[in-house]
C-alpha atoms as a PDB file:
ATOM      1  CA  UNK A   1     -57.213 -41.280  -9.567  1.00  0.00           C
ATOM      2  CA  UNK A   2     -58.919 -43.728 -12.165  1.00  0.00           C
ATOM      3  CA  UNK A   3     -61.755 -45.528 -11.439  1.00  0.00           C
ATOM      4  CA  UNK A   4     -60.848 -49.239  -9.865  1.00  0.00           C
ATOM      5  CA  UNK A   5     -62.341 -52.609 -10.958  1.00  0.00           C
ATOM      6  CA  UNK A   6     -66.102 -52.247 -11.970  1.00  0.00           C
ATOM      7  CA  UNK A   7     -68.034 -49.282 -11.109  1.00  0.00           C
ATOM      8  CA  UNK A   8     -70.696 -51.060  -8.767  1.00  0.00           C
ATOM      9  CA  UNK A   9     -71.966 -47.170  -7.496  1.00  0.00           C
ATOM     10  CA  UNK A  10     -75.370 -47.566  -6.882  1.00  0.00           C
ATOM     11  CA  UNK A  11     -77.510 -44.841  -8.861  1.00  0.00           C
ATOM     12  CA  UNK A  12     -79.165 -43.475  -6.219  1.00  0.00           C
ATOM     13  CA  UNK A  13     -75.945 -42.051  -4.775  1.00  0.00           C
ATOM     14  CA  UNK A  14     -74.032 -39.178  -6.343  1.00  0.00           C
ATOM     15  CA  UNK A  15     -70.351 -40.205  -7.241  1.00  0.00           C
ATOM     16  CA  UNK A  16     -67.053 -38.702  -5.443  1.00  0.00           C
ATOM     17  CA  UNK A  17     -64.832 -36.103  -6.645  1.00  0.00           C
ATOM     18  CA  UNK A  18     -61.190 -37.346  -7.732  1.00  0.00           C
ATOM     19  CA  UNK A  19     -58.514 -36.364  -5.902  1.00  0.00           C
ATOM     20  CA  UNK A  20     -55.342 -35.873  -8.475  1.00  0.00           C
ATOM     21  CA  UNK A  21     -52.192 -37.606  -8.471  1.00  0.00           C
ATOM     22  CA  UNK A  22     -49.227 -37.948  -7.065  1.00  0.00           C
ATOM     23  CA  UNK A  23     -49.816 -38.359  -3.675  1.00  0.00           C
ATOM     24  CA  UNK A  24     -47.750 -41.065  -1.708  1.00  0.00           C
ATOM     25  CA  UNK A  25     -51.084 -41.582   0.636  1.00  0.00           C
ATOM     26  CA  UNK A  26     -53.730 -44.485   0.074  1.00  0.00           C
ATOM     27  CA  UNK A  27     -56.864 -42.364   0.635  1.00  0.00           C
ATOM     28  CA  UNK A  28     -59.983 -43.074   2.948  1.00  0.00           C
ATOM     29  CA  UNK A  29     -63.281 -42.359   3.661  1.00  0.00           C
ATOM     30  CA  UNK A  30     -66.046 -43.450   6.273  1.00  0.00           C
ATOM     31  CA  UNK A  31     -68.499 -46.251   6.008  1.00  0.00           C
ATOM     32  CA  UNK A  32     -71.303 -43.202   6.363  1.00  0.00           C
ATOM     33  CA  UNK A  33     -70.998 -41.288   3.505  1.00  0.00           C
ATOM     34  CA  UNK A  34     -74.364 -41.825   2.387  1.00  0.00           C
ATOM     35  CA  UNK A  35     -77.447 -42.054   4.644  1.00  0.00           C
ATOM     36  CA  UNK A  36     -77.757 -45.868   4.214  1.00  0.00           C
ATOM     37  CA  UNK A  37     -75.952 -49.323   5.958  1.00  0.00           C
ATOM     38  CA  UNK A  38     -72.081 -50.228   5.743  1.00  0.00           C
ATOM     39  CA  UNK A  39     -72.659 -52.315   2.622  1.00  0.00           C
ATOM     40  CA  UNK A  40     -74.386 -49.882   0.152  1.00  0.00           C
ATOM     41  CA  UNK A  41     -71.833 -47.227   1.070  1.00  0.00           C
ATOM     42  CA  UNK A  42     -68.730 -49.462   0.721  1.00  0.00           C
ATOM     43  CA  UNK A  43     -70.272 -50.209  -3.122  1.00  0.00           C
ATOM     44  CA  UNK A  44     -70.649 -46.997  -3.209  1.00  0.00           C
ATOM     45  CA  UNK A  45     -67.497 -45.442  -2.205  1.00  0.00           C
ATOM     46  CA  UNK A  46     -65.523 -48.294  -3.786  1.00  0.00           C
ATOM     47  CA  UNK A  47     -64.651 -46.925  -6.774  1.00  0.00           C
ATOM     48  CA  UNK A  48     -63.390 -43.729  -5.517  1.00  0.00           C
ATOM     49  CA  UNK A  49     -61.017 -44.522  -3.056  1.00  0.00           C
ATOM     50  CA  UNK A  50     -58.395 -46.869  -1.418  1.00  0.00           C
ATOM     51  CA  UNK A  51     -59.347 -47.264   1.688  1.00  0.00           C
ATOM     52  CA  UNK A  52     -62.898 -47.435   3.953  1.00  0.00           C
ATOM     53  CA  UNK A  53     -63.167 -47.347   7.710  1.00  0.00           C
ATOM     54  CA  UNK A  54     -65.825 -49.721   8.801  1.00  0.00           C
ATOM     55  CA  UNK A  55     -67.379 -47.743  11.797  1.00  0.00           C
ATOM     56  CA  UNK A  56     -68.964 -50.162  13.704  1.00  0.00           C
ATOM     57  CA  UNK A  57     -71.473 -49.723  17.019  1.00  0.00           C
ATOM     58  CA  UNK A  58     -73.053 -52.589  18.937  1.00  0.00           C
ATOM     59  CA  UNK A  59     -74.672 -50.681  21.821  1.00  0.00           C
ATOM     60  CA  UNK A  60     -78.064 -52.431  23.171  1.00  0.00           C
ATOM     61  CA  UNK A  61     -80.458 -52.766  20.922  1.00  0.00           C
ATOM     62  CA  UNK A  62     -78.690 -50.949  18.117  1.00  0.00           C
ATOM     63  CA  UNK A  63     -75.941 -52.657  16.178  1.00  0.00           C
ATOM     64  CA  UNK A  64     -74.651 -52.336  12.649  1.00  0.00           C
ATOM     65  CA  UNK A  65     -72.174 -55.631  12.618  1.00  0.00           C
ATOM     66  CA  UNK A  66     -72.755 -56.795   9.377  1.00  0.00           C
ATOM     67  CA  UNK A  67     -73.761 -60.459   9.032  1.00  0.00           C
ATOM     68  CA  UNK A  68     -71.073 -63.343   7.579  1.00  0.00           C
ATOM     69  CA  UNK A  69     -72.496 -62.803   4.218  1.00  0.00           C
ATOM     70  CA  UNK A  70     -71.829 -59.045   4.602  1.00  0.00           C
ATOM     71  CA  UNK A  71     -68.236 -59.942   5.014  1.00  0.00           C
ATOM     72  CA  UNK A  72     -67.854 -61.992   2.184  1.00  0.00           C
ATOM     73  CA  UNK A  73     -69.000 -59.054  -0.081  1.00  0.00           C
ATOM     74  CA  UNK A  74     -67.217 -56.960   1.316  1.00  0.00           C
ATOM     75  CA  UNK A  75     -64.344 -58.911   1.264  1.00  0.00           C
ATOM     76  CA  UNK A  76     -64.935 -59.616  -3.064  1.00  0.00           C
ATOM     77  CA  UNK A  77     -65.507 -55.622  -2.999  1.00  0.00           C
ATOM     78  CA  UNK A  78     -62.281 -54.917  -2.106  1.00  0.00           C
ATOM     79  CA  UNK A  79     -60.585 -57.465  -4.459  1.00  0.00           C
ATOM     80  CA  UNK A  80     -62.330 -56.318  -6.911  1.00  0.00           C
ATOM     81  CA  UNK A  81     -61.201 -52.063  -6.358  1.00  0.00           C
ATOM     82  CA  UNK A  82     -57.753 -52.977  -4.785  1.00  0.00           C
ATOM     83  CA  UNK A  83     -59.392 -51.726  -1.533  1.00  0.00           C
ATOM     84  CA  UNK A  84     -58.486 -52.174   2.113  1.00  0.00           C
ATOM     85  CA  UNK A  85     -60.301 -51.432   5.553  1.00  0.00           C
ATOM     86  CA  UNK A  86     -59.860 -50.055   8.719  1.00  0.00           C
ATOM     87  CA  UNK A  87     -61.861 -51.118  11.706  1.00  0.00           C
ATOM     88  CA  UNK A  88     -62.956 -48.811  14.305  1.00  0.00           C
ATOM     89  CA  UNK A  89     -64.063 -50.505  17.281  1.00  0.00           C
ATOM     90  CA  UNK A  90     -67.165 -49.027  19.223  1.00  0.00           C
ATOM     91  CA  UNK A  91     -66.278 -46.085  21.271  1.00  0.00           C
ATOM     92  CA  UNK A  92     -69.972 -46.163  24.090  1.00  0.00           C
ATOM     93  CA  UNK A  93     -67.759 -47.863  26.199  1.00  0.00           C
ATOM     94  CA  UNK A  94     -63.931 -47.050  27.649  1.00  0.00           C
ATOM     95  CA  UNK A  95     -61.458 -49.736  28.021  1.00  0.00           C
ATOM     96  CA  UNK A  96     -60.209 -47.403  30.712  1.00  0.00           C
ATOM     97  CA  UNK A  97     -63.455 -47.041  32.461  1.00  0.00           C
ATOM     98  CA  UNK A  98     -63.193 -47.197  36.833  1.00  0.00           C
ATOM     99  CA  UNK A  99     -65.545 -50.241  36.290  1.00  0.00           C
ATOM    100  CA  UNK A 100     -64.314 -53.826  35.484  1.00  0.00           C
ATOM    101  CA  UNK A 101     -67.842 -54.427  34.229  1.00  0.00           C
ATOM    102  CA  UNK A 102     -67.606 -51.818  31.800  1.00  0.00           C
ATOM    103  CA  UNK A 103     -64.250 -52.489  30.440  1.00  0.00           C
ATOM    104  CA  UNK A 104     -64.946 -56.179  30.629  1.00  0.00           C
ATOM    105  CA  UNK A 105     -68.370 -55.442  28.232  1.00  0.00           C
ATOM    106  CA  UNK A 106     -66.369 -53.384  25.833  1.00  0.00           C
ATOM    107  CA  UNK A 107     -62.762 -56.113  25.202  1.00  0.00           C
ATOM    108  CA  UNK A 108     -66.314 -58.717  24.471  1.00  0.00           C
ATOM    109  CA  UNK A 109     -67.465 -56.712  21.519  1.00  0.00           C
ATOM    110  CA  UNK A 110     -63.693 -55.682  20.612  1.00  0.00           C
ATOM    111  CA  UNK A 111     -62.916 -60.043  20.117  1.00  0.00           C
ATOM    112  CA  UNK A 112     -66.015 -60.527  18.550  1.00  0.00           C
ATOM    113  CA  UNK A 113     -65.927 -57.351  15.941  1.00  0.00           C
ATOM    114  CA  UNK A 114     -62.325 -59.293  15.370  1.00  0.00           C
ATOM    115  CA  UNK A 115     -63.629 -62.600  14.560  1.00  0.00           C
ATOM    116  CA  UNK A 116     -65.978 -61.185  12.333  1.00  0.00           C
ATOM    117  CA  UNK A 117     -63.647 -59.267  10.750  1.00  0.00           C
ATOM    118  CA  UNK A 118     -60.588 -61.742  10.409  1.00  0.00           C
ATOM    119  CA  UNK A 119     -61.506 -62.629   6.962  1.00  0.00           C
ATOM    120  CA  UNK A 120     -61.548 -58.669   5.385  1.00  0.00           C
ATOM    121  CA  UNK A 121     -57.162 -58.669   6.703  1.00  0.00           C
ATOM    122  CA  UNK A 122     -58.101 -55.338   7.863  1.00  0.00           C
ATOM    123  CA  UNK A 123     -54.981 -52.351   7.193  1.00  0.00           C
ATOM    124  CA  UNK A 124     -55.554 -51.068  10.770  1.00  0.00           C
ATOM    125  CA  UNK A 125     -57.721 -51.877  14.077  1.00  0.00           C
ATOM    126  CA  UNK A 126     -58.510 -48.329  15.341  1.00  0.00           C
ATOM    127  CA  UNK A 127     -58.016 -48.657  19.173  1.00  0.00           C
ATOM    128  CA  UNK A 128     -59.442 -45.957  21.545  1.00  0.00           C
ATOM    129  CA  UNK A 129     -58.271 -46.068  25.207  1.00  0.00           C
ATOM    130  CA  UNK A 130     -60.656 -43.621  27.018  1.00  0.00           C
ATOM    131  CA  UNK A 131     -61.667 -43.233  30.535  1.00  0.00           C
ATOM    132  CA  UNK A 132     -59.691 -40.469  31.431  1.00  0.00           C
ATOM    133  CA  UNK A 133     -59.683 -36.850  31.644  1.00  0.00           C
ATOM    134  CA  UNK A 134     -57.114 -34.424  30.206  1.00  0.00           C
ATOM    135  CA  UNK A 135     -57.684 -32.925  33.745  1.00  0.00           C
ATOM    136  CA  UNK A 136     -56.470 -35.945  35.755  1.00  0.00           C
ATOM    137  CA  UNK A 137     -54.353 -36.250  38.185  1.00  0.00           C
ATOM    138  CA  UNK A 138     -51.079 -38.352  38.334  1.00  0.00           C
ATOM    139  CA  UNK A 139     -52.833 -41.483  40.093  1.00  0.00           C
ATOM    140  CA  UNK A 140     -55.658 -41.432  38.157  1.00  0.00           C
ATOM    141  CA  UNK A 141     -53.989 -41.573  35.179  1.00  0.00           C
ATOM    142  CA  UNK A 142     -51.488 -44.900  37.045  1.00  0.00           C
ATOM    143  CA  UNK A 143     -54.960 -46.617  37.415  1.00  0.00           C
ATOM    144  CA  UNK A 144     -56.089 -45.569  34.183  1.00  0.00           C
ATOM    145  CA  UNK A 145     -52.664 -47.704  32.501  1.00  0.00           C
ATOM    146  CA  UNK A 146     -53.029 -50.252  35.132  1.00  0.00           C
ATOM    147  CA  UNK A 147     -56.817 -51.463  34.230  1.00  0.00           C
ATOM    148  CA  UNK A 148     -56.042 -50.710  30.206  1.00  0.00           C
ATOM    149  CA  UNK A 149     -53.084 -52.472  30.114  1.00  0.00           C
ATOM    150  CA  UNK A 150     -54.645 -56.067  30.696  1.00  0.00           C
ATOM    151  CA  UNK A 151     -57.283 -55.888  28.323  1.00  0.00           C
ATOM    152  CA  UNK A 152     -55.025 -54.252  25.897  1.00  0.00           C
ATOM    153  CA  UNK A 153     -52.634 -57.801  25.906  1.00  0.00           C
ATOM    154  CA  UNK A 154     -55.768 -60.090  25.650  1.00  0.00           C
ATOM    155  CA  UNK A 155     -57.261 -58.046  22.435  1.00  0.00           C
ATOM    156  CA  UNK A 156     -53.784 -58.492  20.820  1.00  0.00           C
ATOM    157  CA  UNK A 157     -52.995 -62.012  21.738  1.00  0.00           C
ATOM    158  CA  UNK A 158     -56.307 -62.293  20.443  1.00  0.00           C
ATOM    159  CA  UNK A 159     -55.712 -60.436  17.112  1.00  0.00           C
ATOM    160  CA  UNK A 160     -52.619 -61.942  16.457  1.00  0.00           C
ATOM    161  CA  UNK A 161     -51.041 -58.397  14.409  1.00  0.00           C
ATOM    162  CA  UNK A 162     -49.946 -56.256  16.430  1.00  0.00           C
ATOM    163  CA  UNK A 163     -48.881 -53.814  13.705  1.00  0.00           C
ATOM    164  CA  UNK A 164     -51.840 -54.007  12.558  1.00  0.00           C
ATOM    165  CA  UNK A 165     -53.417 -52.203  16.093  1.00  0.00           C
ATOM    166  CA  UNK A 166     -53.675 -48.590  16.166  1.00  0.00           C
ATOM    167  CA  UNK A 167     -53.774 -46.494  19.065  1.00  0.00           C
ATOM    168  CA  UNK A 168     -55.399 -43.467  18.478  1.00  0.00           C
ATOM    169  CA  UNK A 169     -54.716 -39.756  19.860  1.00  0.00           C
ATOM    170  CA  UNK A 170     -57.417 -38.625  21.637  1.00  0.00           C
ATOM    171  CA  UNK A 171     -58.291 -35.462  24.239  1.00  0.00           C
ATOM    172  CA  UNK A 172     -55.753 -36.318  26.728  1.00  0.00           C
ATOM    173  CA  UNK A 173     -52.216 -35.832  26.207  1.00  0.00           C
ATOM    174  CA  UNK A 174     -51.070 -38.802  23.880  1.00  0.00           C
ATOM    175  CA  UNK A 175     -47.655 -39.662  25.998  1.00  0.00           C
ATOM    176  CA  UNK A 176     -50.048 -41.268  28.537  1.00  0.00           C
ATOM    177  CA  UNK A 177     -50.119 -44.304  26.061  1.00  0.00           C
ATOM    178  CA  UNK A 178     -46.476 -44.521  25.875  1.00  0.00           C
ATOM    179  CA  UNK A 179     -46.268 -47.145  28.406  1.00  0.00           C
ATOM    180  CA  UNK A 180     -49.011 -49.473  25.860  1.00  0.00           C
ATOM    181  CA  UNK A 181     -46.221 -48.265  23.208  1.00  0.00           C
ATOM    182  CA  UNK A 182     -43.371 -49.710  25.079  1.00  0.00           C
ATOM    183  CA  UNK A 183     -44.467 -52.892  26.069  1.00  0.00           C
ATOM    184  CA  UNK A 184     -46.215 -53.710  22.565  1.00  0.00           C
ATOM    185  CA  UNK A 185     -44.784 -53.304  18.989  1.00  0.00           C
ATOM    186  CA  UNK A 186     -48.338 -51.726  17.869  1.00  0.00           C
ATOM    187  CA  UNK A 187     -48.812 -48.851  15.342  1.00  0.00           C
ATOM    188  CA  UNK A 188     -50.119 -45.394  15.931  1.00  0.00           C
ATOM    189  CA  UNK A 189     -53.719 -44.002  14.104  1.00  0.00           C
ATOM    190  CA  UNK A 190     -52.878 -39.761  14.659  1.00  0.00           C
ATOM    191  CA  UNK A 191     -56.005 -37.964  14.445  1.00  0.00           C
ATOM    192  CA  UNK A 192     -55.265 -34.297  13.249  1.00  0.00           C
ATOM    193  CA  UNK A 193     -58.815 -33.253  14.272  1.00  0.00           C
ATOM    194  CA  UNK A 194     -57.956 -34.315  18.126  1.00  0.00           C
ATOM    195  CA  UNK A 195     -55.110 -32.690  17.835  1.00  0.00           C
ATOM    196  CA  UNK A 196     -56.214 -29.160  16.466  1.00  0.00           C
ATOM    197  CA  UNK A 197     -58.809 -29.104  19.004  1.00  0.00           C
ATOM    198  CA  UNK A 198     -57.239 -30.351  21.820  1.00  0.00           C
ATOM    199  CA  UNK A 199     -54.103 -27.188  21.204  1.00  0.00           C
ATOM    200  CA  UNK A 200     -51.798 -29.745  21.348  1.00  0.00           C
ATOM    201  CA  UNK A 201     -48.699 -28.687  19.230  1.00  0.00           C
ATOM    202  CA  UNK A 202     -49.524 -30.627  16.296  1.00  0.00           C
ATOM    203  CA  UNK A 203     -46.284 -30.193  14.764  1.00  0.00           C
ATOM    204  CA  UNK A 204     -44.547 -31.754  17.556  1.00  0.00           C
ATOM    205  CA  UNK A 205     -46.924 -34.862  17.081  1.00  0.00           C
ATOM    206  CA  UNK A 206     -46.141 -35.572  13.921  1.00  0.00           C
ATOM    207  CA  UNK A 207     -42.381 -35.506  14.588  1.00  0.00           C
ATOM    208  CA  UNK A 208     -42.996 -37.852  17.469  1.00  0.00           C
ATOM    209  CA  UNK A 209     -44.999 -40.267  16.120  1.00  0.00           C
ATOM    210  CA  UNK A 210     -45.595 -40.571  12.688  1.00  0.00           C
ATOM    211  CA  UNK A 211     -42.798 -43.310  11.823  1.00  0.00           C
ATOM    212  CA  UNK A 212     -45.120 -45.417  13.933  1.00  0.00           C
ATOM    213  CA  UNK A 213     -48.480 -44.340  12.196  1.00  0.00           C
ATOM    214  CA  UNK A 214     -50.438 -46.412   9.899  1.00  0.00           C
ATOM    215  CA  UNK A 215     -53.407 -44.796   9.845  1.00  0.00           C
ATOM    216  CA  UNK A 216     -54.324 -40.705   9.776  1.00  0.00           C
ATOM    217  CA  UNK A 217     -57.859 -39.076  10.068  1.00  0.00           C
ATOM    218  CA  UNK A 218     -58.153 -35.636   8.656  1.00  0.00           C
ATOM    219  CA  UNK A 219     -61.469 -33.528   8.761  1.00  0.00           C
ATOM    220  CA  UNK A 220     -62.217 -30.022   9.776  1.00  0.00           C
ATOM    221  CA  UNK A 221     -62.731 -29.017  13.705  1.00  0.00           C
ATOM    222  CA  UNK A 222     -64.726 -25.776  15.220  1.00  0.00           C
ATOM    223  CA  UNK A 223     -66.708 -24.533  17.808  1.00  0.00           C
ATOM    224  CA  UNK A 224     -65.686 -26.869  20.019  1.00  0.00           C
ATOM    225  CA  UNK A 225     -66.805 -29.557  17.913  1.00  0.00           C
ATOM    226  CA  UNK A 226     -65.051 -32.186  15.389  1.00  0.00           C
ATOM    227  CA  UNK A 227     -65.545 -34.031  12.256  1.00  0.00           C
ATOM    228  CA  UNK A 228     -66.703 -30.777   9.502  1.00  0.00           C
ATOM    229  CA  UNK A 229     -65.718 -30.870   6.794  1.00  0.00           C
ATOM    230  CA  UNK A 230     -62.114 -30.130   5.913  1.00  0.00           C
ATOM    231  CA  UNK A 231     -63.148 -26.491   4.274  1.00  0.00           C
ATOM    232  CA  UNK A 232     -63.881 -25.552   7.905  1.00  0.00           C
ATOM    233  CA  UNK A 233     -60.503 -25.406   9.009  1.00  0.00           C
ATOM    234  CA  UNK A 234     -58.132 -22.719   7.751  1.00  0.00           C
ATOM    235  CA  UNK A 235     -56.916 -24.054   4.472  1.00  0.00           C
ATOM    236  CA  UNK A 236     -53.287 -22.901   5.155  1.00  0.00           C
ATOM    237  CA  UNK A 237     -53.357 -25.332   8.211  1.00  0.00           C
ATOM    238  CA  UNK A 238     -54.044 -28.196   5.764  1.00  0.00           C
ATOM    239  CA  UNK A 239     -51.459 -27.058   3.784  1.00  0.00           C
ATOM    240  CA  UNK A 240     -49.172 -27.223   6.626  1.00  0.00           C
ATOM    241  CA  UNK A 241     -50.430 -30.725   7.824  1.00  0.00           C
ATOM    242  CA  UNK A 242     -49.731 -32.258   4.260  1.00  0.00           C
ATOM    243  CA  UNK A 243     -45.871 -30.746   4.057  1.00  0.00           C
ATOM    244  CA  UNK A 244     -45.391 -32.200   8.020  1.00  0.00           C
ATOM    245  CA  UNK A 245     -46.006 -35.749   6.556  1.00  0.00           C
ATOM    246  CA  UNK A 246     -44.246 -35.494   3.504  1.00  0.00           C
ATOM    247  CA  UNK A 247     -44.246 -38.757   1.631  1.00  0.00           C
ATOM    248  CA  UNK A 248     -46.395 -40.530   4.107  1.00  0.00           C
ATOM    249  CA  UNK A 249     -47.450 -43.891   2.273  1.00  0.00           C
ATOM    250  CA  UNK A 250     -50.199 -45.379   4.836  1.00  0.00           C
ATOM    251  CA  UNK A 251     -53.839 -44.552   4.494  1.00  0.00           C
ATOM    252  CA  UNK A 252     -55.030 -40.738   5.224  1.00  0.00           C
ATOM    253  CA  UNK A 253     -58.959 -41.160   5.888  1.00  0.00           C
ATOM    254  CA  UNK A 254     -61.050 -37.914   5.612  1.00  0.00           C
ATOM    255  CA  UNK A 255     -63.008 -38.885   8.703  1.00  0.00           C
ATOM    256  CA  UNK A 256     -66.433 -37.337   7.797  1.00  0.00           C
ATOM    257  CA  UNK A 257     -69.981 -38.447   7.949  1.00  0.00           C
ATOM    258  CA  UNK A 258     -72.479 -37.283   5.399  1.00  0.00           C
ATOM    259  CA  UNK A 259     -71.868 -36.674   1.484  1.00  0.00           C
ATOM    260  CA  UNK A 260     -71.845 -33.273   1.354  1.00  0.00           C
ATOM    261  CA  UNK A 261     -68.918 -32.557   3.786  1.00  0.00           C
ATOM    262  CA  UNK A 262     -66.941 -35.681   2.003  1.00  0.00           C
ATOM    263  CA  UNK A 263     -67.196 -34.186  -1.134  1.00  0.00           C
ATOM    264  CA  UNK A 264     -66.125 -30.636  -0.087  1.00  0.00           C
ATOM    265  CA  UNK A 265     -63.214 -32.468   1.928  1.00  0.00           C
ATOM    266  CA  UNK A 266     -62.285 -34.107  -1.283  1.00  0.00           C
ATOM    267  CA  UNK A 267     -62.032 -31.040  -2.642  1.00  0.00           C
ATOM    268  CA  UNK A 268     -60.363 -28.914  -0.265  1.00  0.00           C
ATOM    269  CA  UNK A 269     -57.862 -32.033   0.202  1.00  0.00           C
ATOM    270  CA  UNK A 270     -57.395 -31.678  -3.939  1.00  0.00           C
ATOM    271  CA  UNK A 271     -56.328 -27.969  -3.982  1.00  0.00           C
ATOM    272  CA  UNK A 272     -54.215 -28.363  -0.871  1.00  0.00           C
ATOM    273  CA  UNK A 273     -52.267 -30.912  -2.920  1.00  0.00           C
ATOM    274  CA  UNK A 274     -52.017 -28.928  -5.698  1.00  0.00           C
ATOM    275  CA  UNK A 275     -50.822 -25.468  -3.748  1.00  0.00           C
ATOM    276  CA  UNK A 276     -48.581 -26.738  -0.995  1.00  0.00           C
END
């Protein structure tokens, strides 16, 4: 991949590894690849890349929405690398939750991170519907749909795309959200980690869902944990993951925080391209 636009990469922050052509994919990578705010890493990252995901938290005292001025750079950052962003909404809170309160708290942040970020035309809005349990039992998971489903029409009236809203595979089996499928036209974000960890079968997935997915997150998963780096998973699985999508043209974000398991992630991501 060439460097895009101007080559804004601050000096204190090693560059990325390219990742060689062809590949059908617009690739991705985290807003926390460096140990600094959303800004300096999206300068950062800019020119390596085609895609960030803007993880955002507004929990308390602790928030990293970035101010109107924040937006407006990033906004001339990605005109200026051909860039786009996804949006993950905060994830303290379920939209699912047993309490109204709770839910309630969470579809607030969700309409104002989307006012804020109206202006950057974001690729995908990364939607998680938790409050359940893989473990739960049939009328759990009615009440579950039932207090989700509400709150899930008001954030897209609100939005105004649905395409553009991703519902993302999580630890529970993902045909629970079929019903939020159904009833709105919205895209699918499949998380490969989730699904390695979870022993779902993977391959099925894909098959299912992918002509509805806009947005994939690839990183490495052990121990019971997710999010390594992408050497930490068996490379022949990668392999295997990359040949299931074939010519997938949407973004594929390596979903990993910290620069040294981004830059092995390139890497493994490289030769798994180049040894299918």
């Amino acid at each position: 991949m060439e460097l895009k636009g101007e080559a804004r990469v601050l000096t204190a922050f090693p560059p990325l590894p390219h990742v060689p052509e062809p590949h059908a994919f617009r690739l991705g990578v985290t807003s926390y690849v460096h140990p600094a705010d959303i800004l300096p890493n999206v300068e950062a990252v800019a020119p390596f890349v085609d895609d960030i995901e803007l993880v955002f938290f507004d929990s308390g005292e602790h928030s990293n929405l970035p101010s109107a001025q924040d937006i407006r750079t990033l906004r001339d950052l990605a005109a200026a690398h051909d860039l786009t962003y996804t949006v993950h909404f905060p994830i303290d809170k379920a939209l699912g939750s047993p309490s109204p309160a709770e839910r309630e708290d969470l579809l607030t942040q969700m309409l104002r991170i989307g006012d804020l970020c109206r202006p950057l035309q974001p690729h995908g809005w990364l939607l998680h519907v938790e409050g359940i349990t893989p473990a739960a039992l049939p009328e759990r998971i009615h009440e579950w749909q039932r207090d989700a489903l509400p709150l899930i029409a008001r954030l897209d009236r609100h939005l105004g795309d649905s395409r553009r809203i991703c519902l993302e595979n999580l630890g529970y089996p993902f045909a629970w959200c079929d019903p939020f499928l159904a009833q709105f036209p919205f895209s699918i974000c499949l998380d490969a980690g989730h699904l390695w960890q979870g022993g779902f079968d993977w391959r099925d997935h894909v098959a299912r869902y992918l002509p509805r997915t806009r947005v994939i997150h690839l990183y490495g998963t052990a121990e019971g944990s997710r999010h390594f780096s992408l050497t930490v998973s068996p490379a022949q699985l990668v392999r295997d993951f990359l040949v299931s999508i074939g010519n997938y043209d949407e973004v594929l974000t390596l979903e990993t925080f910290g620069h040294e398991d981004t830059v092995s992630s390139l890497e493994r991501l490289s030769e798994c391209l180049s040894n299918p």
